[in-house]
N, C-alpha and C. Protein backbone atom coordinates (compact mmCIF):
# COMPACT_ATOMS: atom_id res chain seq x y z
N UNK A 1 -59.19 -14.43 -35.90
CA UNK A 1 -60.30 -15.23 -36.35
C UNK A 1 -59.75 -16.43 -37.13
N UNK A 2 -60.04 -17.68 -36.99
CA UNK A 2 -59.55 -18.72 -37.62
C UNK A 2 -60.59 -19.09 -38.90
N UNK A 3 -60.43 -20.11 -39.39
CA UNK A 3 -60.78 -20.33 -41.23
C UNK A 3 -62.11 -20.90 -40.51
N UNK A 4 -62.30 -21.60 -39.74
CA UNK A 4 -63.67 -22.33 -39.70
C UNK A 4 -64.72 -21.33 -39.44
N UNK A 5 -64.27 -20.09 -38.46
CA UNK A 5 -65.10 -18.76 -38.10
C UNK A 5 -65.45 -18.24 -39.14
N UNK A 6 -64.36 -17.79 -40.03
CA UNK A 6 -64.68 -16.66 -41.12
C UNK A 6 -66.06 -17.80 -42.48
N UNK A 7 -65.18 -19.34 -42.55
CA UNK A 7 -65.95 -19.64 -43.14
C UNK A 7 -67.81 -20.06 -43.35
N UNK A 8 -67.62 -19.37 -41.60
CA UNK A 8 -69.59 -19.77 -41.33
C UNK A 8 -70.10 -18.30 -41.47
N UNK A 9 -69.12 -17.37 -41.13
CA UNK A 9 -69.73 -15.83 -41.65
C UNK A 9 -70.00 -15.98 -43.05
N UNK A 10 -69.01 -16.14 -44.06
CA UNK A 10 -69.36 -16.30 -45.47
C UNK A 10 -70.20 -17.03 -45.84
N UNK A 11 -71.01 -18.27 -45.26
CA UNK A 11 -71.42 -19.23 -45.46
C UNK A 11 -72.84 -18.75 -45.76
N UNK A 12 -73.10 -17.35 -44.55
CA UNK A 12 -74.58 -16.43 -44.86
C UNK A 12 -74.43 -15.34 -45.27
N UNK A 13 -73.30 -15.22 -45.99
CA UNK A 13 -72.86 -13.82 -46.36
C UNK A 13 -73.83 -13.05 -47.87
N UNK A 14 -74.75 -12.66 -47.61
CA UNK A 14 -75.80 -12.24 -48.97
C UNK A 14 -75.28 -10.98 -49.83
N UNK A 15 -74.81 -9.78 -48.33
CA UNK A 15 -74.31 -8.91 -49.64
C UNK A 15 -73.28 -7.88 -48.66
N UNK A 16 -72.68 -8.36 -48.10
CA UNK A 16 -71.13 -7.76 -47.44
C UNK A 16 -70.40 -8.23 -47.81
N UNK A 17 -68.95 -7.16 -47.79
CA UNK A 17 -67.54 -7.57 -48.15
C UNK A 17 -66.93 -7.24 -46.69
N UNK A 18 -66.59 -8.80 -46.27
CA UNK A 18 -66.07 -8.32 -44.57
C UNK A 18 -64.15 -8.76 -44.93
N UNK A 19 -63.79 -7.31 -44.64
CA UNK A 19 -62.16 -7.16 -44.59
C UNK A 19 -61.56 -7.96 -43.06
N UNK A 20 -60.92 -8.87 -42.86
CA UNK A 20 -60.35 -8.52 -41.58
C UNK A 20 -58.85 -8.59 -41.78
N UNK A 21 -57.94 -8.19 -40.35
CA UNK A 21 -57.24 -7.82 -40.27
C UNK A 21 -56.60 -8.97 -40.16
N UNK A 22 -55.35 -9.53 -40.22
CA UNK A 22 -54.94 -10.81 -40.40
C UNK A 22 -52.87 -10.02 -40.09
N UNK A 23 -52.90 -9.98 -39.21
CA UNK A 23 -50.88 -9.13 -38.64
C UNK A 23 -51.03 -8.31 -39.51
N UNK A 24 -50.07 -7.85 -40.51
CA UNK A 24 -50.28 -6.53 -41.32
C UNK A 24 -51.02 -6.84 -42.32
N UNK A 25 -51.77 -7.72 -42.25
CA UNK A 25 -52.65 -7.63 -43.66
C UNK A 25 -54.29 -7.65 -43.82
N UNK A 26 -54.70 -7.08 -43.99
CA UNK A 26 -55.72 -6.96 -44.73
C UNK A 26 -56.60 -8.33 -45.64
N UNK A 27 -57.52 -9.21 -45.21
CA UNK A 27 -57.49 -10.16 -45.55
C UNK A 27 -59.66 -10.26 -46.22
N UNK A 28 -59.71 -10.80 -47.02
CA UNK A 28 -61.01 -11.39 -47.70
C UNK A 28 -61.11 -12.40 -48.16
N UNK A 29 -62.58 -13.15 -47.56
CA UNK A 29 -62.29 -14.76 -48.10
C UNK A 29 -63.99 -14.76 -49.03
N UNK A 30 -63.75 -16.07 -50.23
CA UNK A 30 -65.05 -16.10 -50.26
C UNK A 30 -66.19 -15.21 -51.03
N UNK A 31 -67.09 -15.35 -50.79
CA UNK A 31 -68.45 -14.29 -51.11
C UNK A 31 -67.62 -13.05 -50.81
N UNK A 32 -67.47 -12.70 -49.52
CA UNK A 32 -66.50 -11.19 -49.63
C UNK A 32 -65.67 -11.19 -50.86
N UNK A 33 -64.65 -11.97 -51.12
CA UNK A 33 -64.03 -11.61 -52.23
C UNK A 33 -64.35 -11.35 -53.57
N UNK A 34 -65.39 -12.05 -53.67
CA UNK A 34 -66.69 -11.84 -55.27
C UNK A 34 -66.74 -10.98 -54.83
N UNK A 35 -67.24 -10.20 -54.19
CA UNK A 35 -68.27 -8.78 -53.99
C UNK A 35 -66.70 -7.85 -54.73
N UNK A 36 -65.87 -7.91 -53.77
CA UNK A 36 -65.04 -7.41 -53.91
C UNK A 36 -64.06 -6.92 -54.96
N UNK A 37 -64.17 -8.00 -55.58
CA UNK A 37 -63.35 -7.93 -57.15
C UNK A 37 -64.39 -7.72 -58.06
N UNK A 38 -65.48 -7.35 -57.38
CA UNK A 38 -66.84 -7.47 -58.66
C UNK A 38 -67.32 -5.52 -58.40
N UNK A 39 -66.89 -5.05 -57.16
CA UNK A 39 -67.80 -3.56 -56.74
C UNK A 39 -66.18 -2.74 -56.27
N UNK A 40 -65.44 -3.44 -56.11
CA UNK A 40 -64.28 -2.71 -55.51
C UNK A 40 -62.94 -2.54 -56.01
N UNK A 41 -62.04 -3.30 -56.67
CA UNK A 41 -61.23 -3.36 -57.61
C UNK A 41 -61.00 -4.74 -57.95
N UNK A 42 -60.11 -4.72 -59.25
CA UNK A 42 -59.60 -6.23 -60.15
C UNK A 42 -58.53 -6.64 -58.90
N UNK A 43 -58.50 -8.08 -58.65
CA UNK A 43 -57.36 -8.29 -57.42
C UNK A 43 -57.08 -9.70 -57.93
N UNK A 44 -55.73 -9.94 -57.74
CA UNK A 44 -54.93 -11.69 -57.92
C UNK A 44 -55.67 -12.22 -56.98
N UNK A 45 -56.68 -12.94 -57.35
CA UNK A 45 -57.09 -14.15 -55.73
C UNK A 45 -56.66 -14.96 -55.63
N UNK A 46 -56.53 -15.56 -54.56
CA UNK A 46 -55.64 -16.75 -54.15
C UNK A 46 -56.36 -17.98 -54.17
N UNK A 47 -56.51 -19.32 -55.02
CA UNK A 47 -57.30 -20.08 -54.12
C UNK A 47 -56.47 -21.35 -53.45
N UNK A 48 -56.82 -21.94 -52.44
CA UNK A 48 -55.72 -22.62 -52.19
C UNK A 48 -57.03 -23.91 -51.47
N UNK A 49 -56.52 -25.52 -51.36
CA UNK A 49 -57.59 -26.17 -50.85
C UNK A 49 -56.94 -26.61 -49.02
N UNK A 50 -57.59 -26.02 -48.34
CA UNK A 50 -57.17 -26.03 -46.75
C UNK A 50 -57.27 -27.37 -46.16
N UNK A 51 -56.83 -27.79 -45.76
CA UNK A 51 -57.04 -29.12 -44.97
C UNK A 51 -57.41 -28.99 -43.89
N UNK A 52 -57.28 -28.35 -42.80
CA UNK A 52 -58.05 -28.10 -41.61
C UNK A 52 -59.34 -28.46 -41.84
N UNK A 53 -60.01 -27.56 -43.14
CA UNK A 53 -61.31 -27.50 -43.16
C UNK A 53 -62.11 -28.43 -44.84
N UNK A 54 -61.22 -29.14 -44.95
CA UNK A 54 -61.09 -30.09 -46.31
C UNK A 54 -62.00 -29.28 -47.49
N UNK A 55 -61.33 -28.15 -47.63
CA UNK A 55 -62.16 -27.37 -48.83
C UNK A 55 -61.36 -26.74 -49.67
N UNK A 56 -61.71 -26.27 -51.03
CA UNK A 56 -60.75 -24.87 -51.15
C UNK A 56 -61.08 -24.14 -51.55
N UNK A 57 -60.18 -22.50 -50.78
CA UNK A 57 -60.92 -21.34 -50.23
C UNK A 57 -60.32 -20.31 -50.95
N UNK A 58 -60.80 -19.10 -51.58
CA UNK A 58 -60.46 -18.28 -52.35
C UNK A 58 -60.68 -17.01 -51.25
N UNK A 59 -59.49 -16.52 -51.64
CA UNK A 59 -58.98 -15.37 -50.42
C UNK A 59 -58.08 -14.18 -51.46
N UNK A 60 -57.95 -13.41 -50.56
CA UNK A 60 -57.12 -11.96 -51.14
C UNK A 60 -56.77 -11.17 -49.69
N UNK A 61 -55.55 -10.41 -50.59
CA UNK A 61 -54.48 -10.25 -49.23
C UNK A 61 -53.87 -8.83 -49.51
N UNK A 62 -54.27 -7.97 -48.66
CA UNK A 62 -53.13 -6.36 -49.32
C UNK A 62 -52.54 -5.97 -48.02
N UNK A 63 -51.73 -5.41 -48.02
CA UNK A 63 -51.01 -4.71 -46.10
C UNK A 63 -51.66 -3.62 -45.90
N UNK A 64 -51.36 -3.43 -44.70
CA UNK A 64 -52.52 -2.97 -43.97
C UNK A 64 -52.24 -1.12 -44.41
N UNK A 65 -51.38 -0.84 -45.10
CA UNK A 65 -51.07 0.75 -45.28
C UNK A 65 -51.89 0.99 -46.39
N UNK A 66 -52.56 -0.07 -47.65
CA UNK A 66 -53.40 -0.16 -48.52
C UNK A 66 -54.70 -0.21 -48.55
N UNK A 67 -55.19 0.13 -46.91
CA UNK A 67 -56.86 -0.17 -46.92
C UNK A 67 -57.13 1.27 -47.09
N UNK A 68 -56.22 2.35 -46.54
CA UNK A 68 -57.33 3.82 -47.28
C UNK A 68 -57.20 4.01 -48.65
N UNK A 69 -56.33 3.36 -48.87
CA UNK A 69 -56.32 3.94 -50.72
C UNK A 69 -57.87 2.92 -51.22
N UNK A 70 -57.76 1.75 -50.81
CA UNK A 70 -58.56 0.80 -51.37
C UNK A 70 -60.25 1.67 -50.66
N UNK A 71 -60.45 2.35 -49.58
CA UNK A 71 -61.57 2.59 -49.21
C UNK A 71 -62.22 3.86 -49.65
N UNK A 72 -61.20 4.35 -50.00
CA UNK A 72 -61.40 5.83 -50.45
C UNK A 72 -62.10 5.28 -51.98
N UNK A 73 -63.30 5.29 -51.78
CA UNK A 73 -64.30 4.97 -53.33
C UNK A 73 -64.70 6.17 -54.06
N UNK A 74 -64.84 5.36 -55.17
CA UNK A 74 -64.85 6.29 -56.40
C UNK A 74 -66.31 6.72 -56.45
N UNK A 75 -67.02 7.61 -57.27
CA UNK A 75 -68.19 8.31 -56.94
C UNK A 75 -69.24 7.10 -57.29
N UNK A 76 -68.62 6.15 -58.39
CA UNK A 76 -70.02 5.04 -59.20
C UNK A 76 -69.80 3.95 -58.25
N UNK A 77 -68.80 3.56 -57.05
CA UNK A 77 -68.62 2.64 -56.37
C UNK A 77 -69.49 2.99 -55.20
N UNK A 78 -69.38 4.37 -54.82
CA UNK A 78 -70.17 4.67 -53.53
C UNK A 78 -71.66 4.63 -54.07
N UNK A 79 -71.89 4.53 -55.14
CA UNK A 79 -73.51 4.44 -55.35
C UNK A 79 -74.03 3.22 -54.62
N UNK A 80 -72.79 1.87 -55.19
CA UNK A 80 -72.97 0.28 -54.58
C UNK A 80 -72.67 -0.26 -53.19
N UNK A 81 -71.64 0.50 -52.83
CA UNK A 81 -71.46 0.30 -51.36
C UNK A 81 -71.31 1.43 -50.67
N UNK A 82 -70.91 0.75 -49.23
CA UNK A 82 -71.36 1.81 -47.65
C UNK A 82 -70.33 0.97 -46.89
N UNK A 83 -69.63 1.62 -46.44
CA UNK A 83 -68.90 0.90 -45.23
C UNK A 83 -70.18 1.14 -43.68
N UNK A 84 -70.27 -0.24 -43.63
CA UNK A 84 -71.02 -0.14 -42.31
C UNK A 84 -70.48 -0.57 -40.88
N UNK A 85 -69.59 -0.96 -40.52
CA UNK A 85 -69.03 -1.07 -39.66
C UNK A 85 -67.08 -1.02 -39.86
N UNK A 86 -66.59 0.04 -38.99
CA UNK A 86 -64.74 -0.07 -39.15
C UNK A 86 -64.37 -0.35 -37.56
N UNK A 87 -63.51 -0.88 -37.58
CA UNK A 87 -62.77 -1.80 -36.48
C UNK A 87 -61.24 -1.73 -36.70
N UNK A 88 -60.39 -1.96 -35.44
CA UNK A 88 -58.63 -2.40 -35.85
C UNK A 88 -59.03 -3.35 -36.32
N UNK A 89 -59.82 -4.19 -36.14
CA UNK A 89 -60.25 -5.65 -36.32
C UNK A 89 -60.64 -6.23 -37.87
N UNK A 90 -61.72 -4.83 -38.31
CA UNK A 90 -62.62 -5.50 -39.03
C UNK A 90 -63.63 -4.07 -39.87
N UNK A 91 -63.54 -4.96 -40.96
CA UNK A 91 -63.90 -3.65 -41.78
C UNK A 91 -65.01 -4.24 -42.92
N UNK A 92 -66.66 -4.00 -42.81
CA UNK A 92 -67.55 -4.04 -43.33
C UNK A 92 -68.40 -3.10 -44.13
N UNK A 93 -68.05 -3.85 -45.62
CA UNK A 93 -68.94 -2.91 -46.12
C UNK A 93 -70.02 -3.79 -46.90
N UNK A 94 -71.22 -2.68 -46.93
CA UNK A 94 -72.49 -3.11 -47.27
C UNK A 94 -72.41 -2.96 -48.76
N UNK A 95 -73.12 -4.24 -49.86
CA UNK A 95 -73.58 -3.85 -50.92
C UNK A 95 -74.94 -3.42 -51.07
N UNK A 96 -75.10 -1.84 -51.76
CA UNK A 96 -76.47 -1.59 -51.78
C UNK A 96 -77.34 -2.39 -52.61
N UNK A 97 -76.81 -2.37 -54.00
CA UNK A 97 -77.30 -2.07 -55.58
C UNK A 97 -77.41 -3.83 -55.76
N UNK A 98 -77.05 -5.10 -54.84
CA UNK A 98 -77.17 -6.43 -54.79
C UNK A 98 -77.74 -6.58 -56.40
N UNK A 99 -76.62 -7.40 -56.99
CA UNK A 99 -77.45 -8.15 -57.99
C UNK A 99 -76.50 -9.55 -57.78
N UNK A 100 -75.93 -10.49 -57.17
CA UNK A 100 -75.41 -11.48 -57.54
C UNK A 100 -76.08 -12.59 -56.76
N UNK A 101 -75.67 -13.69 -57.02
CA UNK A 101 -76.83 -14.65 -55.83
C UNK A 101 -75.70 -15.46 -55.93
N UNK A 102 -76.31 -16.89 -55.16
CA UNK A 102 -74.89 -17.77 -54.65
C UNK A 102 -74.98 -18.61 -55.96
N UNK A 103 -75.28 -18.97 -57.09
CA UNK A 103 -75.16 -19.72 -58.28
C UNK A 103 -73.83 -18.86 -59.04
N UNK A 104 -73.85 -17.55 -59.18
CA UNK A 104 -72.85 -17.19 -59.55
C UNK A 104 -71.79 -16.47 -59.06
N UNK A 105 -72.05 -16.58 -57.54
CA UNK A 105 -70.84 -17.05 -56.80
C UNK A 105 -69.89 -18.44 -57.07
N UNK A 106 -70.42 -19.31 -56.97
CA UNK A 106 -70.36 -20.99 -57.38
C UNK A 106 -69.29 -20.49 -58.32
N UNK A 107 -70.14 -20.40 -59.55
CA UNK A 107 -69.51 -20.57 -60.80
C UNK A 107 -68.14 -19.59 -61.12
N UNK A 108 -68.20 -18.41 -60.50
CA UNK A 108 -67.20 -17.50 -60.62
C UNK A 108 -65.92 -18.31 -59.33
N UNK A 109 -66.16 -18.82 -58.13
CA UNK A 109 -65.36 -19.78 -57.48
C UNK A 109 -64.69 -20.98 -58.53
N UNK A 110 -65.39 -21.21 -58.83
CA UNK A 110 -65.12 -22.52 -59.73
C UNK A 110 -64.13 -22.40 -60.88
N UNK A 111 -64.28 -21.16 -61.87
CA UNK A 111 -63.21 -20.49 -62.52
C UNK A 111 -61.83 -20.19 -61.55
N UNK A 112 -61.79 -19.99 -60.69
CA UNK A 112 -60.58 -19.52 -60.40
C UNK A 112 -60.08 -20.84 -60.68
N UNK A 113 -58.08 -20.92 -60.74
CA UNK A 113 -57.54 -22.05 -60.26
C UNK A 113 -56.83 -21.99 -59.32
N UNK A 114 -56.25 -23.19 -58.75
CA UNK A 114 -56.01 -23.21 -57.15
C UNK A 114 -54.71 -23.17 -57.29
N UNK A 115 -53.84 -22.38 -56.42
CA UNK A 115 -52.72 -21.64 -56.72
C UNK A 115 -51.53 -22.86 -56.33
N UNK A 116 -50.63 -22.81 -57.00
CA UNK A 116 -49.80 -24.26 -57.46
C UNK A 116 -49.30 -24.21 -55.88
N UNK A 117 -48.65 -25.27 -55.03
CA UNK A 117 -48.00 -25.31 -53.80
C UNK A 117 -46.47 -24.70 -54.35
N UNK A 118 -45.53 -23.35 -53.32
CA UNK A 118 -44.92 -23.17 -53.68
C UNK A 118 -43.47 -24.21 -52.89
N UNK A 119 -42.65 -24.48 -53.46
CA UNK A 119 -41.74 -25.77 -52.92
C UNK A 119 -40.27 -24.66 -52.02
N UNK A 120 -39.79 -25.33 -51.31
CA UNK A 120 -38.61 -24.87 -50.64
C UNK A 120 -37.87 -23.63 -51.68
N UNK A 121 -37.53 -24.13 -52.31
CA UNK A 121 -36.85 -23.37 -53.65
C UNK A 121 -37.63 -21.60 -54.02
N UNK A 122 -38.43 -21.66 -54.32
CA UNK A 122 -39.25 -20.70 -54.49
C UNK A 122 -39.28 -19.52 -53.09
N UNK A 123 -39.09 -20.01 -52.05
CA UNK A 123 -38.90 -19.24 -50.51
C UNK A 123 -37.79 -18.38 -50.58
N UNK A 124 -36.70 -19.66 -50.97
CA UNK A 124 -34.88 -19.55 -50.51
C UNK A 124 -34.89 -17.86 -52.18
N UNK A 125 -35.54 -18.37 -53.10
CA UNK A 125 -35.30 -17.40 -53.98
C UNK A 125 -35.93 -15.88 -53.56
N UNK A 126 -37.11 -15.88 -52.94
CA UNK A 126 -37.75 -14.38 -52.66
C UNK A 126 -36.80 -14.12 -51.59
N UNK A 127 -36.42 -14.61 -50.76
CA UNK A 127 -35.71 -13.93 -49.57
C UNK A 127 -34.48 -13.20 -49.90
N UNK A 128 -33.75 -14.17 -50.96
CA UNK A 128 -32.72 -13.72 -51.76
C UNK A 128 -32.54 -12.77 -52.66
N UNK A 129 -33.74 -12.40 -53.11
CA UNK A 129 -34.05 -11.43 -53.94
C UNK A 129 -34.67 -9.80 -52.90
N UNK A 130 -35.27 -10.39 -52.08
CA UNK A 130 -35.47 -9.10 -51.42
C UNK A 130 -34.80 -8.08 -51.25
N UNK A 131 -34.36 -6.46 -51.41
CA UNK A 131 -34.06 -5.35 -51.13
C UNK A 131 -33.90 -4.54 -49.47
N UNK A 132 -33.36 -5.79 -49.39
CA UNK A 132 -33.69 -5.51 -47.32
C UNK A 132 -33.14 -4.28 -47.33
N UNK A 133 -32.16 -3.96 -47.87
CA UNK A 133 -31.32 -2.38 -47.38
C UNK A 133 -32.40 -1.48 -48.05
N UNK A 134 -33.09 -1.82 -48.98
CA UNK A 134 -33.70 -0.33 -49.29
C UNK A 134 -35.20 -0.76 -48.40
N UNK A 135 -35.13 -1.24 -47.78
CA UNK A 135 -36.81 -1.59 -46.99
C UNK A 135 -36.85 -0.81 -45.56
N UNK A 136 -37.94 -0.41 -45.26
CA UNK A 136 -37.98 -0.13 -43.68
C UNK A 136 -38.43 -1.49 -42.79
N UNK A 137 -37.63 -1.27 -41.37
CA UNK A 137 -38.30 -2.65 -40.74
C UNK A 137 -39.74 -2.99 -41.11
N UNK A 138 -40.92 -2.15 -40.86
CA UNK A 138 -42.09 -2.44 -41.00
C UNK A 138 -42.44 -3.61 -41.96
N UNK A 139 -41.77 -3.08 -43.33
CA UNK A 139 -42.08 -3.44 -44.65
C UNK A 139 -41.30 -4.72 -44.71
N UNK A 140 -40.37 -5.21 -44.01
CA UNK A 140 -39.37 -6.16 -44.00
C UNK A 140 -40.68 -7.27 -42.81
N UNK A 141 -41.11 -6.59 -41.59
CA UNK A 141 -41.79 -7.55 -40.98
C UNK A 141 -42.78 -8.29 -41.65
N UNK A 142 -43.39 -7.15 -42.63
CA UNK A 142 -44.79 -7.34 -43.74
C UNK A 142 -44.19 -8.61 -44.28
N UNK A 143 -43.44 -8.52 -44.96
CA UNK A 143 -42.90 -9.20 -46.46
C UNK A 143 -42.12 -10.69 -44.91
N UNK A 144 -41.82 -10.77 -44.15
CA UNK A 144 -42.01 -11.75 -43.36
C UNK A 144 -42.98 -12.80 -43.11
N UNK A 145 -43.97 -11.83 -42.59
CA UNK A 145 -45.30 -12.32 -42.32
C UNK A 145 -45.97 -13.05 -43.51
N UNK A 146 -45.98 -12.49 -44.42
CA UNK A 146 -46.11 -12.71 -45.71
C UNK A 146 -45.72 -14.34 -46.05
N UNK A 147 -44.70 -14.11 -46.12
CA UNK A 147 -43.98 -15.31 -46.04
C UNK A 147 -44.54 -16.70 -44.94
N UNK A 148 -44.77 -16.40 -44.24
CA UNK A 148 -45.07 -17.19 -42.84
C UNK A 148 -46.76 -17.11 -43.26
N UNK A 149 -47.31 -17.20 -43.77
CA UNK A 149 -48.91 -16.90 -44.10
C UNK A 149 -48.62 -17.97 -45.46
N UNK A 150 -47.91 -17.84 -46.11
CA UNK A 150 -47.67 -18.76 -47.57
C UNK A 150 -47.20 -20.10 -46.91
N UNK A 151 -46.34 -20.16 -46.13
CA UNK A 151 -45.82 -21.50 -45.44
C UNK A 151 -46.57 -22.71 -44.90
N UNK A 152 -47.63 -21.50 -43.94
CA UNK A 152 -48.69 -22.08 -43.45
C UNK A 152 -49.66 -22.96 -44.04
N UNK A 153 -50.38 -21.77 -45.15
CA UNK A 153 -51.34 -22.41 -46.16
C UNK A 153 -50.90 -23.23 -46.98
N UNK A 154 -49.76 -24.01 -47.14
CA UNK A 154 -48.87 -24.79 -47.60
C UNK A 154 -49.17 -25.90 -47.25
């Protein structure tokens, strides 16, 4: 799914948190991500301003071995949400208990700040620092991808 797609889903998004799958990661943009850090756990959001789509977009990112821990809800969370649709693709959950509207969406967007551009230097150092011998390939492709997802939005 590309940024202009996800951003017309969010655009009517009233009270879902839509996960999708993004290579090994686990990805939320947007209204999903309010819901999310507001009914589901505290998370680093990212905001970054896209040029494709001349905006900037607040997103969150976990690998994909972290969505049952993250889904497996706690008893006062399942009061607020429902997973209503699961997919390889795509993972929707419903807010029941709705109290937020798009004004303080706005304003809670607006607080974030937009995450500094990281420069050549900053790359050459994580790669260098990485633990490749104690990593499994998987976790080495992750922390790749990873990488190549930061480059991009760059």
């Amino acid at each position: 799914m590309v940024v202009k797609e996800i951003l017309k889903i969010e655009e009517t998004n009233t009270d879902k948190i839509y996960l999708i799958k993004e290579g090994f990661f686990w990805r939320a943009y947007e209204r999903s991500v309010y819901r999310f850090v507001k009914y589901v756990r505290k998370f680093q959001v990212i905001k970054k301003h896209i040029k494709k789509v001349g905006m900037d977009i607040c997103y969150i990112g976990f690998p994909e071995n972290m969505l049952e821990v993250i889904l497996s809800l706690s008893p006062a969370q399942s009061e607020k949400l429902k997973i209503t649709e699961r997919s390889k693709e795509k993972v929707i959950l419903s807010v029941i208990d709705k109290d937020d509207d798009n004004a303080q969406f706005e304003n809670w967007k607006e607080s974030i700040i937009i995450s500094a551009p990281k420069d050549e230097k900053w790359f050459i150092q994580k790669i260098k620092e990485y633990p490749v011998f104690y990593k499994t390939p998987l976790e080495t492709v992750q922390f790749v991808a990873e990488l190549q997802t930061q480059i991009t939005n760059n």
